[in-house]
N, C-alpha and C. Protein backbone atom coordinates (compact mmCIF):
# COMPACT_ATOMS: atom_id res chain seq x y z
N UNK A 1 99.63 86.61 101.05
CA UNK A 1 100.89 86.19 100.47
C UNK A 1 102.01 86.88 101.23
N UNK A 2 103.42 86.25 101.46
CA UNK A 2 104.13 86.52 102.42
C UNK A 2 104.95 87.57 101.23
N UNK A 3 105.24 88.51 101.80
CA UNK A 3 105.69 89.60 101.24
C UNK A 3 107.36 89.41 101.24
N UNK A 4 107.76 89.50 99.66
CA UNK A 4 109.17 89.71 99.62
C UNK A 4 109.64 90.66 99.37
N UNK A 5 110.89 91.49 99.99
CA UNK A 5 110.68 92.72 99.56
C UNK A 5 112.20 93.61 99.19
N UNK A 6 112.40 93.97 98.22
CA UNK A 6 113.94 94.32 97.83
C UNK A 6 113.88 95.82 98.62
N UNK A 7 112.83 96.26 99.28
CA UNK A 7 112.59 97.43 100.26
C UNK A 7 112.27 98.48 99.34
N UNK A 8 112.24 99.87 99.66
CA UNK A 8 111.61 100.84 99.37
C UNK A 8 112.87 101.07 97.71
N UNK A 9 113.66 101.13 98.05
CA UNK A 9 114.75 100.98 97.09
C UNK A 9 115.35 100.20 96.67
N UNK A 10 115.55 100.00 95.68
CA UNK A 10 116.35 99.14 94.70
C UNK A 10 117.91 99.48 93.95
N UNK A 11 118.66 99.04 94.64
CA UNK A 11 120.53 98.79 95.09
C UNK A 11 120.49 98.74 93.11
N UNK A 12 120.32 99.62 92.51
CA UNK A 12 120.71 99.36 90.95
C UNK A 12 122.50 98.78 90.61
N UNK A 13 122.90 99.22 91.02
CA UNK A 13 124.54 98.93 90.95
C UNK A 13 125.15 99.71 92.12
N UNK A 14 126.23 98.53 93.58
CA UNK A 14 126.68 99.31 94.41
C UNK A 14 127.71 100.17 94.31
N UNK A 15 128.15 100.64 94.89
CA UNK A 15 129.91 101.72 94.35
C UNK A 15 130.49 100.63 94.20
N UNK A 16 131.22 101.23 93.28
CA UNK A 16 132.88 100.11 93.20
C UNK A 16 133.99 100.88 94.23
N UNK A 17 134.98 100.06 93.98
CA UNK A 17 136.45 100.66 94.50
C UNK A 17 137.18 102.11 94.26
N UNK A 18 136.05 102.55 93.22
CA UNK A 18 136.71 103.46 92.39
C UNK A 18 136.44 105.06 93.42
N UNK A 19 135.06 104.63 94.14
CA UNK A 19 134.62 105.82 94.61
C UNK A 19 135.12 105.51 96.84
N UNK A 20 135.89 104.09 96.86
CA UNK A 20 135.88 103.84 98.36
C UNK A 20 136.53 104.65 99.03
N UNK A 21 137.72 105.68 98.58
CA UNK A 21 138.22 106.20 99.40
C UNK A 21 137.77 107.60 99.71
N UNK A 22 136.67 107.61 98.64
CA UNK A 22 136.44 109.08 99.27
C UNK A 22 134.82 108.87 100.25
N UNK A 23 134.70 110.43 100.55
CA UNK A 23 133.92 110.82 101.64
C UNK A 23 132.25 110.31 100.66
N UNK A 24 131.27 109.39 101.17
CA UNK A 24 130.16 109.03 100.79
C UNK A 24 129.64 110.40 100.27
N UNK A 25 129.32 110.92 99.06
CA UNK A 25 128.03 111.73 99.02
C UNK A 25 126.97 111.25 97.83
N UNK A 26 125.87 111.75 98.35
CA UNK A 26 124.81 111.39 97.73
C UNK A 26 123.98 112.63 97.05
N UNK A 27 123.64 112.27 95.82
CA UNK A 27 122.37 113.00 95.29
C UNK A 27 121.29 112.78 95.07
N UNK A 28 120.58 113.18 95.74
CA UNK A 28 118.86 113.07 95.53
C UNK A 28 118.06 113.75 94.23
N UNK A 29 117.57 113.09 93.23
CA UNK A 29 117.07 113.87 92.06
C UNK A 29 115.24 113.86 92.26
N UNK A 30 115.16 114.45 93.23
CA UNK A 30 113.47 113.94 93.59
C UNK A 30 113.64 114.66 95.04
N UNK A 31 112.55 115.20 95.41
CA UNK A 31 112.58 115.50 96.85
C UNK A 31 112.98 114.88 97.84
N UNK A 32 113.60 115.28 98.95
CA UNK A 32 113.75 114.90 100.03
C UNK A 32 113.45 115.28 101.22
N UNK A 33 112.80 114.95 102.62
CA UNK A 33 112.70 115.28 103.41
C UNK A 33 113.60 115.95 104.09
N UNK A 34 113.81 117.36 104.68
CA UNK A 34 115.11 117.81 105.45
C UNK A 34 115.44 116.93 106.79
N UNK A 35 114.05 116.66 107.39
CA UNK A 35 114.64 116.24 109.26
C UNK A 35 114.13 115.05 108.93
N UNK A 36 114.02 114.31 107.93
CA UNK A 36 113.86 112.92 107.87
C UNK A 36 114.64 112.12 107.25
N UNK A 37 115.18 112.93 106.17
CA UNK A 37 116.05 111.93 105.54
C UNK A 37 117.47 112.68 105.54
N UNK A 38 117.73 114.06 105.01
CA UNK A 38 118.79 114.64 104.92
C UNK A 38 119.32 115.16 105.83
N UNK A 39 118.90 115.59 107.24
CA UNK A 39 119.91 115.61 108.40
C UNK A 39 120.83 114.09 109.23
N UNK A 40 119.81 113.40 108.84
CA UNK A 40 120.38 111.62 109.44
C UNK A 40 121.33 111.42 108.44
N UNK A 41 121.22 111.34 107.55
CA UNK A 41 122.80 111.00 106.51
C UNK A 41 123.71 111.85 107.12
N UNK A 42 123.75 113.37 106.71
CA UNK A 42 124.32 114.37 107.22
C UNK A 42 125.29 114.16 108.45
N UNK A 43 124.33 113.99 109.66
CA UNK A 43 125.16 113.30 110.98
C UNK A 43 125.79 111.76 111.09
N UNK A 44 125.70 111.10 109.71
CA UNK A 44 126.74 110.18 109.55
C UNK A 44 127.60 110.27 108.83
N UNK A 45 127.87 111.94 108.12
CA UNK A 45 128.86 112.07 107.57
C UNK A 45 129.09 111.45 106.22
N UNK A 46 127.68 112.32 105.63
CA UNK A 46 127.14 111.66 104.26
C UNK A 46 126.93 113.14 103.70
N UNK A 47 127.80 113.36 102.42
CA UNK A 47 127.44 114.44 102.40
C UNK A 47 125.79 114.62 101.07
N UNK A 48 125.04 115.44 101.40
CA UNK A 48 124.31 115.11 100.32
C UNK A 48 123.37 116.27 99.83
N UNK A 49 123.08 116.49 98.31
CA UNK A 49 122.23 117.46 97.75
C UNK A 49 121.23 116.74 97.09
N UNK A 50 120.30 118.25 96.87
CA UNK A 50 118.95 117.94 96.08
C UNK A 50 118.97 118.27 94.49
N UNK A 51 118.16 117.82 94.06
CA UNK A 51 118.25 118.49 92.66
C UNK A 51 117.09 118.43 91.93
N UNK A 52 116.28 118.89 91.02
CA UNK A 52 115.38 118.48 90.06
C UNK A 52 115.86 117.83 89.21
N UNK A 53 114.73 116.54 88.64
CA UNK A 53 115.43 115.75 87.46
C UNK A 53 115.85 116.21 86.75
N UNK A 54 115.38 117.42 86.36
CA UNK A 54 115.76 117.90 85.14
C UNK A 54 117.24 118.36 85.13
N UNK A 55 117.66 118.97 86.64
CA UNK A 55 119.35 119.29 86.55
C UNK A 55 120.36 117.71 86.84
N UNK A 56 119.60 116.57 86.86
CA UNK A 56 120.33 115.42 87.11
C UNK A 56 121.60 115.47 86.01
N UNK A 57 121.42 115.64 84.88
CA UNK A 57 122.61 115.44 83.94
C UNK A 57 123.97 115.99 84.33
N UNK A 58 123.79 117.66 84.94
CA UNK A 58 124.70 118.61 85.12
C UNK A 58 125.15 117.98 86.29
N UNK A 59 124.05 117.63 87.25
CA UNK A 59 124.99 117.59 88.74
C UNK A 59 125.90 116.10 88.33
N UNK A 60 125.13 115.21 87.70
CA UNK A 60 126.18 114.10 87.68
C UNK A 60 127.09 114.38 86.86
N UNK A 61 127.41 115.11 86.32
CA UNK A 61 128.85 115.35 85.19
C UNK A 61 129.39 116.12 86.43
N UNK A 62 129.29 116.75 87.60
CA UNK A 62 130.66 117.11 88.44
C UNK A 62 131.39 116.71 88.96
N UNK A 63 130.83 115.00 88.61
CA UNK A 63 131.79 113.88 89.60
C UNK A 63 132.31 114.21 91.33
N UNK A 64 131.11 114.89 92.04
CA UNK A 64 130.95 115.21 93.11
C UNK A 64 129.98 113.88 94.30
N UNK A 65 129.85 113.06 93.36
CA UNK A 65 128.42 111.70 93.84
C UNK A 65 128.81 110.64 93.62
N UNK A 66 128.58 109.42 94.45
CA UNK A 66 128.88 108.39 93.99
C UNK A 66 127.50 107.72 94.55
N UNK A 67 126.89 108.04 95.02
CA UNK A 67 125.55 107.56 94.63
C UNK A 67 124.62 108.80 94.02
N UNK A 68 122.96 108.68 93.62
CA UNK A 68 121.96 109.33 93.03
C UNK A 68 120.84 108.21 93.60
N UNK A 69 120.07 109.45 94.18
CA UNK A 69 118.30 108.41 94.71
C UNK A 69 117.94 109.19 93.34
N UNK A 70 116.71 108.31 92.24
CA UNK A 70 116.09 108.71 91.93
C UNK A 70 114.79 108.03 92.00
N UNK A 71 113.30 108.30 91.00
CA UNK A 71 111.99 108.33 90.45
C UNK A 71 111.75 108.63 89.57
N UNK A 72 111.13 109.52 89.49
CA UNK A 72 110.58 109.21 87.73
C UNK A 72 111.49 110.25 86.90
N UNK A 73 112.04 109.95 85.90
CA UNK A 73 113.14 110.83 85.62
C UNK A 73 112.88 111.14 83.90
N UNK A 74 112.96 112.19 82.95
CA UNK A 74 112.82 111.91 82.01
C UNK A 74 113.99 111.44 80.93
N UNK A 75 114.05 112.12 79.64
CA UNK A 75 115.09 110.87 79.55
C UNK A 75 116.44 110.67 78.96
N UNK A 76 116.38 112.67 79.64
CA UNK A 76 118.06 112.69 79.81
C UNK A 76 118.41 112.17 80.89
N UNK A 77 117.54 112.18 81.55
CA UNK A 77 117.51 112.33 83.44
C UNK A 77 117.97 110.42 83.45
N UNK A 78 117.30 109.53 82.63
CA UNK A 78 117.56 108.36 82.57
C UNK A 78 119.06 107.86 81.88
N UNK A 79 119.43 108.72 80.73
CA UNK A 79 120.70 108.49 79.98
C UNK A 79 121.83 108.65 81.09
N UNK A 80 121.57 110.43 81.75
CA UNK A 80 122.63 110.21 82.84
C UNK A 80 122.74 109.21 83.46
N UNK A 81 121.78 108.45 84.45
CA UNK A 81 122.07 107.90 85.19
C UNK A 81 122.66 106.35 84.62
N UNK A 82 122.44 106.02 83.48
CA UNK A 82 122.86 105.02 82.80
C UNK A 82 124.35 105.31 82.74
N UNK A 83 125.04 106.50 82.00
CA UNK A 83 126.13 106.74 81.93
C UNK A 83 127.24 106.76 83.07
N UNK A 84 126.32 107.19 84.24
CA UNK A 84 126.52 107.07 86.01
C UNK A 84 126.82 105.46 86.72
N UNK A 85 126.04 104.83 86.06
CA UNK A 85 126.09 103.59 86.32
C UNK A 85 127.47 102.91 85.80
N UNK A 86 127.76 103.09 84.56
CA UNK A 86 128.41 102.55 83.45
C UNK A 86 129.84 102.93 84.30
N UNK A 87 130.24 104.08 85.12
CA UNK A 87 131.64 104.57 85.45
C UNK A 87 131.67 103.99 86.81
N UNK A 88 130.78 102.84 87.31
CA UNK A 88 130.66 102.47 88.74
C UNK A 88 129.90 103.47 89.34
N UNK A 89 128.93 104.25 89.27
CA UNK A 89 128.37 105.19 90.35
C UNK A 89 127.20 103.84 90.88
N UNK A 90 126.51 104.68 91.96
CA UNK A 90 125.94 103.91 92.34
C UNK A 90 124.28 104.34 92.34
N UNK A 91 123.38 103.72 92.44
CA UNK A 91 121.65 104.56 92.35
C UNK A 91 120.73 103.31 93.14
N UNK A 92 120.04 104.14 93.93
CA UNK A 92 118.66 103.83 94.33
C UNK A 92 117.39 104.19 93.43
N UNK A 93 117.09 103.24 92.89
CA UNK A 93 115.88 103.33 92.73
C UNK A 93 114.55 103.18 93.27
N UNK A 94 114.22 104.38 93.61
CA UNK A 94 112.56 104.28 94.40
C UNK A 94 110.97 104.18 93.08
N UNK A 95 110.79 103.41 94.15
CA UNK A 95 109.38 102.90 92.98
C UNK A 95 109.13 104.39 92.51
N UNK A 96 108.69 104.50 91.36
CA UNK A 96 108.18 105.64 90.80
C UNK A 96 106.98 106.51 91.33
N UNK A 97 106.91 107.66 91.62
CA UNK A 97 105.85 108.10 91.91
C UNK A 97 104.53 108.53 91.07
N UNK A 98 103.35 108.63 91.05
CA UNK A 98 102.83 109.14 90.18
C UNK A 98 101.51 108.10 89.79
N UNK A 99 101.89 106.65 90.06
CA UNK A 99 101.11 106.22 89.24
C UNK A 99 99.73 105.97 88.69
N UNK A 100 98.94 106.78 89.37
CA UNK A 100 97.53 107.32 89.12
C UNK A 100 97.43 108.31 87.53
N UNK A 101 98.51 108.73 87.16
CA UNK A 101 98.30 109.78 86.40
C UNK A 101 98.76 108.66 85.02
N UNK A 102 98.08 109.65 84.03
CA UNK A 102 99.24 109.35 82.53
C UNK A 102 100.23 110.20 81.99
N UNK A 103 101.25 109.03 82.81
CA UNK A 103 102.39 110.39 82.29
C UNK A 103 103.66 109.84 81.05
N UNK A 104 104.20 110.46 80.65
CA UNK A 104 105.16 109.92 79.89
C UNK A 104 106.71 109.64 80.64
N UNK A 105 107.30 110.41 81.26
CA UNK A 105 108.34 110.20 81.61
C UNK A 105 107.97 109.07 83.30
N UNK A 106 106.58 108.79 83.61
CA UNK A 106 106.17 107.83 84.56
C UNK A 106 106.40 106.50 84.00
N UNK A 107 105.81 106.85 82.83
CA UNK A 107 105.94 105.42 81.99
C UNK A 107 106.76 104.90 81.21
N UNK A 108 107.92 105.98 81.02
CA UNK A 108 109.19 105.61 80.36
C UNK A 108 110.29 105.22 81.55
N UNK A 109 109.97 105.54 82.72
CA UNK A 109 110.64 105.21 84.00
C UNK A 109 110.44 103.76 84.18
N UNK A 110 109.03 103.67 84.22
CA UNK A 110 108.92 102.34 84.60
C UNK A 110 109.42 101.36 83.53
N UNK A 111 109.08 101.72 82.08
CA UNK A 111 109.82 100.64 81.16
C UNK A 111 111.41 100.87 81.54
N UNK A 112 112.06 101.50 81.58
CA UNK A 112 113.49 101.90 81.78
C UNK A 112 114.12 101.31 83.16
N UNK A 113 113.44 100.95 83.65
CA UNK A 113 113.46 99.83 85.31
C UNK A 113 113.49 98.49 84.93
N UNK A 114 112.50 98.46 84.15
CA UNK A 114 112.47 97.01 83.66
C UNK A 114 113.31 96.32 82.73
N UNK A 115 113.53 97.22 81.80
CA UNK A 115 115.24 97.23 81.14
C UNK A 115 115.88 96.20 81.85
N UNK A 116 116.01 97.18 82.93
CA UNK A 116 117.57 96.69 83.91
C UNK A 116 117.09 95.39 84.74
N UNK A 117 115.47 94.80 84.64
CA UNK A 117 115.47 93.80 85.40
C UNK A 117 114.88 94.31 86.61
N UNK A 118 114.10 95.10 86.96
CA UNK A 118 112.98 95.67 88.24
C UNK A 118 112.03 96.25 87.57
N UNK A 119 110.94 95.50 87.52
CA UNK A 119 109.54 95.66 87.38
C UNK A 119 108.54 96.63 88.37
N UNK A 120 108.56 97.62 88.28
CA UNK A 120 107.84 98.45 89.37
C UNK A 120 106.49 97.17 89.26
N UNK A 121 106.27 97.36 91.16
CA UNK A 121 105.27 96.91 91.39
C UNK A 121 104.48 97.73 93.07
N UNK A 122 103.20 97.84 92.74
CA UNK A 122 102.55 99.00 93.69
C UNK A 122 102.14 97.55 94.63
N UNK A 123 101.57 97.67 95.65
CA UNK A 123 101.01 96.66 96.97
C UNK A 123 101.22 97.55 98.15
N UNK A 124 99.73 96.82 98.75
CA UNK A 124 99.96 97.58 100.22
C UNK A 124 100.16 96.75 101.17
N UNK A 125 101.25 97.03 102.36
CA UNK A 125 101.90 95.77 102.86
C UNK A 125 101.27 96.39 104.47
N UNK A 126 101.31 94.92 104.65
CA UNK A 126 101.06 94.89 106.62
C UNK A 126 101.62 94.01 107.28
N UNK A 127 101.73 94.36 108.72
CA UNK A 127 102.65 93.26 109.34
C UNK A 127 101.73 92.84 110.58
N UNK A 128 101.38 91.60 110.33
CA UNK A 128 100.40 90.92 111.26
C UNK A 128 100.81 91.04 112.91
N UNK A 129 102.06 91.33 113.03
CA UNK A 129 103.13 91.52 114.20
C UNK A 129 102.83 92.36 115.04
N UNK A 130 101.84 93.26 115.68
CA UNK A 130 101.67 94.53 116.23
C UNK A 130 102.83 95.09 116.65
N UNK A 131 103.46 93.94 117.05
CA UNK A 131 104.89 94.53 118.40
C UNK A 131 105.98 94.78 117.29
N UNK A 132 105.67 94.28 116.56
CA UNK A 132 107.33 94.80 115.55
C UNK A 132 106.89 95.60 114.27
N UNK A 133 105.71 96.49 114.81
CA UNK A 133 105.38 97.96 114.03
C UNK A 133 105.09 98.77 115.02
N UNK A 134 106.12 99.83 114.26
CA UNK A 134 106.46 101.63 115.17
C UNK A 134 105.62 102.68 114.11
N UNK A 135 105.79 103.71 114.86
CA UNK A 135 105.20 104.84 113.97
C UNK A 135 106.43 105.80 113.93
N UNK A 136 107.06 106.31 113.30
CA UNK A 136 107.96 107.22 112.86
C UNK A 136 107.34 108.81 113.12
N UNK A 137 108.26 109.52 112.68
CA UNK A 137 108.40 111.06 113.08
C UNK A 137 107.44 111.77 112.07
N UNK A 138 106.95 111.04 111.22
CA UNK A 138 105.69 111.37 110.38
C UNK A 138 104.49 110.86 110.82
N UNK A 139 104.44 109.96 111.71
CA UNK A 139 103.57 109.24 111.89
C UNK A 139 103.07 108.03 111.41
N UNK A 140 103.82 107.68 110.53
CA UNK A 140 103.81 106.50 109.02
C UNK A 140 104.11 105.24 109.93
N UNK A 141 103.38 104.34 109.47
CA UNK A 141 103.28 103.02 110.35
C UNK A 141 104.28 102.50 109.88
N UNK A 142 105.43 101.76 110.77
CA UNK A 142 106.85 100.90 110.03
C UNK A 142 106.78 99.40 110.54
N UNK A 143 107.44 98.34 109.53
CA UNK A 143 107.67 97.53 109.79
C UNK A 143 109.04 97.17 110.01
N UNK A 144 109.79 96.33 111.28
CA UNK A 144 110.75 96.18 111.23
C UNK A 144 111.44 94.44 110.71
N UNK A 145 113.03 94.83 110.34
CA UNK A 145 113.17 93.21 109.30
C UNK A 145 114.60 93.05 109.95
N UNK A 146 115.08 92.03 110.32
CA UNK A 146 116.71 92.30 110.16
C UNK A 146 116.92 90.94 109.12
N UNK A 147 116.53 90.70 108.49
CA UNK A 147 116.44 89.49 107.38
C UNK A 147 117.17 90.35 106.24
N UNK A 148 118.52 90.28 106.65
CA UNK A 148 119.25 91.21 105.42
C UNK A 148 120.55 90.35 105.41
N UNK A 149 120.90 90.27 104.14
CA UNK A 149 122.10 88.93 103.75
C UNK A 149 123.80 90.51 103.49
N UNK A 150 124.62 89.46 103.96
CA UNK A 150 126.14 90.30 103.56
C UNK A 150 126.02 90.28 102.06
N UNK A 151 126.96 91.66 101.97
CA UNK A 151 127.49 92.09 102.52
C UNK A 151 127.19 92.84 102.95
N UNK A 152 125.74 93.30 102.88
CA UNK A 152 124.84 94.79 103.27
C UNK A 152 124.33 94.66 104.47
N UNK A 153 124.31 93.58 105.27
CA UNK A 153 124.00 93.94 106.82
C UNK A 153 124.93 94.26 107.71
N UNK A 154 126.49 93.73 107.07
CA UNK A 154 127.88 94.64 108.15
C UNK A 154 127.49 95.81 108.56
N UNK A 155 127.68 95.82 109.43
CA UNK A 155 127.18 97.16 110.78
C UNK A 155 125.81 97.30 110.30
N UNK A 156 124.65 96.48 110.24
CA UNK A 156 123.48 97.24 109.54
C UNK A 156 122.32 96.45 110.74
N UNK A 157 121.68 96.37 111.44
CA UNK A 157 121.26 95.96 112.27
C UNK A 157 119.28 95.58 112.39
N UNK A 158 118.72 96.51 111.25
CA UNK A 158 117.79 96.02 110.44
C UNK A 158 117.43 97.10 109.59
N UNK A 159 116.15 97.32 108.95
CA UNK A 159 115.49 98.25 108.42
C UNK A 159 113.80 98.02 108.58
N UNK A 160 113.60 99.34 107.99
CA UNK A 160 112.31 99.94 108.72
C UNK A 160 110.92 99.51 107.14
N UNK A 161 110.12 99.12 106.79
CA UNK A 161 109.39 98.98 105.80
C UNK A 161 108.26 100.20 105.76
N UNK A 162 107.91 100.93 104.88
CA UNK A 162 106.76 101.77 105.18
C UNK A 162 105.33 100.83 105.13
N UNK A 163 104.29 100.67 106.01
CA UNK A 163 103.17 99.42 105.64
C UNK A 163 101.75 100.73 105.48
N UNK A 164 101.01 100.14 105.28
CA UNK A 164 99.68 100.10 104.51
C UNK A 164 99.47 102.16 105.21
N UNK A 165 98.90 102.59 104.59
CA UNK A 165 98.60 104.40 104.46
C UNK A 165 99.28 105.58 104.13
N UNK A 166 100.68 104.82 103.75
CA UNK A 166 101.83 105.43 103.12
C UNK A 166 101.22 105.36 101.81
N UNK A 167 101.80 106.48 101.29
CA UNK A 167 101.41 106.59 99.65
C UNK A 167 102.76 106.43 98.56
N UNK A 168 102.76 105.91 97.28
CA UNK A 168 103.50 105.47 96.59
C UNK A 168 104.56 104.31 97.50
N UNK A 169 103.71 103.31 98.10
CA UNK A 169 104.53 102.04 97.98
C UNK A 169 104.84 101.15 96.98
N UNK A 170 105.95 100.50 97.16
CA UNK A 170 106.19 99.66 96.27
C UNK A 170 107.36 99.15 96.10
N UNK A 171 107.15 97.68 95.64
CA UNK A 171 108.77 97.08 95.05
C UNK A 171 109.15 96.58 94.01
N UNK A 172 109.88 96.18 93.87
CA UNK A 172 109.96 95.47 92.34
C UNK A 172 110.29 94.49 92.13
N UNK A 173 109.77 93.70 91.09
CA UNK A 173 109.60 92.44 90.53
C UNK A 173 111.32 92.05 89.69
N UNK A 174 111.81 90.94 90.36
CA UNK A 174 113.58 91.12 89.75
C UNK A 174 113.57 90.03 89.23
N UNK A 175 114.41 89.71 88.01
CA UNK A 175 114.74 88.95 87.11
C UNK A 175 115.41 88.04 88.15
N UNK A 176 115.72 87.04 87.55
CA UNK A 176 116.97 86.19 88.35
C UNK A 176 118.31 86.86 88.28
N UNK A 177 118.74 87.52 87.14
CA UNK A 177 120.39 88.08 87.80
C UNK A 177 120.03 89.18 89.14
N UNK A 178 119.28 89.44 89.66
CA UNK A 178 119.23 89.68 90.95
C UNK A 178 119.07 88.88 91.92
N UNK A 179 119.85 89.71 92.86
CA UNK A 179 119.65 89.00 94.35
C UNK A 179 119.20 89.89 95.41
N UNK A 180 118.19 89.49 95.96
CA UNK A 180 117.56 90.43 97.06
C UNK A 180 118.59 90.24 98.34
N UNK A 181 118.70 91.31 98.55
CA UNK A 181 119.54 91.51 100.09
C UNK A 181 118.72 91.57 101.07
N UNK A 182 117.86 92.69 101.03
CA UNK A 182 117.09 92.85 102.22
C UNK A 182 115.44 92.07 101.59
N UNK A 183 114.89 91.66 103.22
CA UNK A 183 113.51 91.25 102.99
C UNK A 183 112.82 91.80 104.17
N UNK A 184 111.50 91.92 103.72
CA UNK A 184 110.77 92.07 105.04
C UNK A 184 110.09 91.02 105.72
N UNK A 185 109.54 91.69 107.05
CA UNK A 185 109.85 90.45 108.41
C UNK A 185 108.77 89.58 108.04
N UNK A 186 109.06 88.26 108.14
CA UNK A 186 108.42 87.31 108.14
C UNK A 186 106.58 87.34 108.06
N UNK A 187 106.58 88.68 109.42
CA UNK A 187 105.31 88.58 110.02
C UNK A 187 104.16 89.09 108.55
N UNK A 188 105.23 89.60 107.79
CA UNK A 188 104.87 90.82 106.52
C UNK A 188 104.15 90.20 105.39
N UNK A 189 102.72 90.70 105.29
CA UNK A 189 101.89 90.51 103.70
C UNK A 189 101.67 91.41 102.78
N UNK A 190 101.37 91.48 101.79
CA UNK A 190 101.20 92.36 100.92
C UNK A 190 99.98 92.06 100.01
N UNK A 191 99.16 92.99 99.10
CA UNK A 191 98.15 92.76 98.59
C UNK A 191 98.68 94.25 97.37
N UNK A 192 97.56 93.35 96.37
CA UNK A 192 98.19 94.77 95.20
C UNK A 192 97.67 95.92 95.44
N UNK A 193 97.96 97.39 95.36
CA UNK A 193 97.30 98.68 95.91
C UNK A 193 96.74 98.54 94.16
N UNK A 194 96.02 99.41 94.37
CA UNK A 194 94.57 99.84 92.79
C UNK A 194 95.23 101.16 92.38
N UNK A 195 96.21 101.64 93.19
CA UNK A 195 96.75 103.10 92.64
C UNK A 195 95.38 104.08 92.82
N UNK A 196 94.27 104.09 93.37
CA UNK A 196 93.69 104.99 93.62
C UNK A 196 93.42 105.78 94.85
């Protein structure tokens, strides 16, 4: 089955006007890689911190963010970001991690996604394409897409998919008041992962 894919993250609500004139920063409530993810923002002049879910409430009341990456969050960690949303902030949602385990705030994440109309969904994706999959600075096999609709491809030139031996893939299943921006490349299938 040809793989559609709203990508590793899910665009919950973009900034408004409210946050355009100032300097982009971002908060991460979930780990982040230092030389993979947080020096590359950094050198585009993104400013950005880490946090545990659990301090998500505090850091978003400093009105220092206009976006938040999160995962599995519990459920203050979810109220903030609702309240975040509600003032125009903006959030990525990454498929939840975890899902082998029984957890509660895993599974109140995922109902709390679906709320809003994104259905976590696990699959392991491949791209029949050899030539238009790289291996990254982890070694993680990528797929490349430039199948990305405005207004999110201005200056955006494609993106990278994580495919099959990456762990916690996934995308989500969107109601119709969504619209997928980004997709992955044509060449791209997917099959459901077993979470084991």
């Amino acid at each position: 089955m040809r793989a559609t894919l709203f990508g590793l993250f899910l665009i919950c609500c973009l900034t408004t006007p409210l946050f355009a004139a100032e300097k982009p920063a971002v908060l991460f409530a979930m780990p982040a890689h230092n030389g993979y993810i947080i020096k590359p923002l950094v050198a585009q002049g993104i400013a950005v911190d880490v946090c545990a879910p659990a301090q998500l409430s505090e850091r978003l009341a400093s009105g220092k963010f206009n976006v938040v990456v999160v995962s599995v969050l519990p459920e203050e960690g979810r109220k903030a970001v609702d309240a975040f949303m509600a003032k125009g902030g903006g959030v990525f949602a990454c498929n939840p991690e975890g899902g082998t385990q029984d957890n509660k705030d895993w599974t109140n994440t995922n109902e709390w996604l679906t709320q809003w109309g994104a259905r976590p969904r696990w699959e392991q994706y491949r791209d029949i394409d050899t030539k238009n999959v790289v291996k990254d600075m982890l070694g993680l096999p990528l797929s490349w897409s430039d199948n990305i609709l405005p207004p999110v491809k201005e200056g955006v030139t494609g993106v990278l998919t994580i495919l099959r031996g990456a762990q916690n893939i996934g995308s989500f299943n969107l109601t119709p008041a969504w619209t997928p921006v980004v997709r992955g490349a044509a060449t791209m299938t997917s099959t459901p992962d077993d979470l084991k």
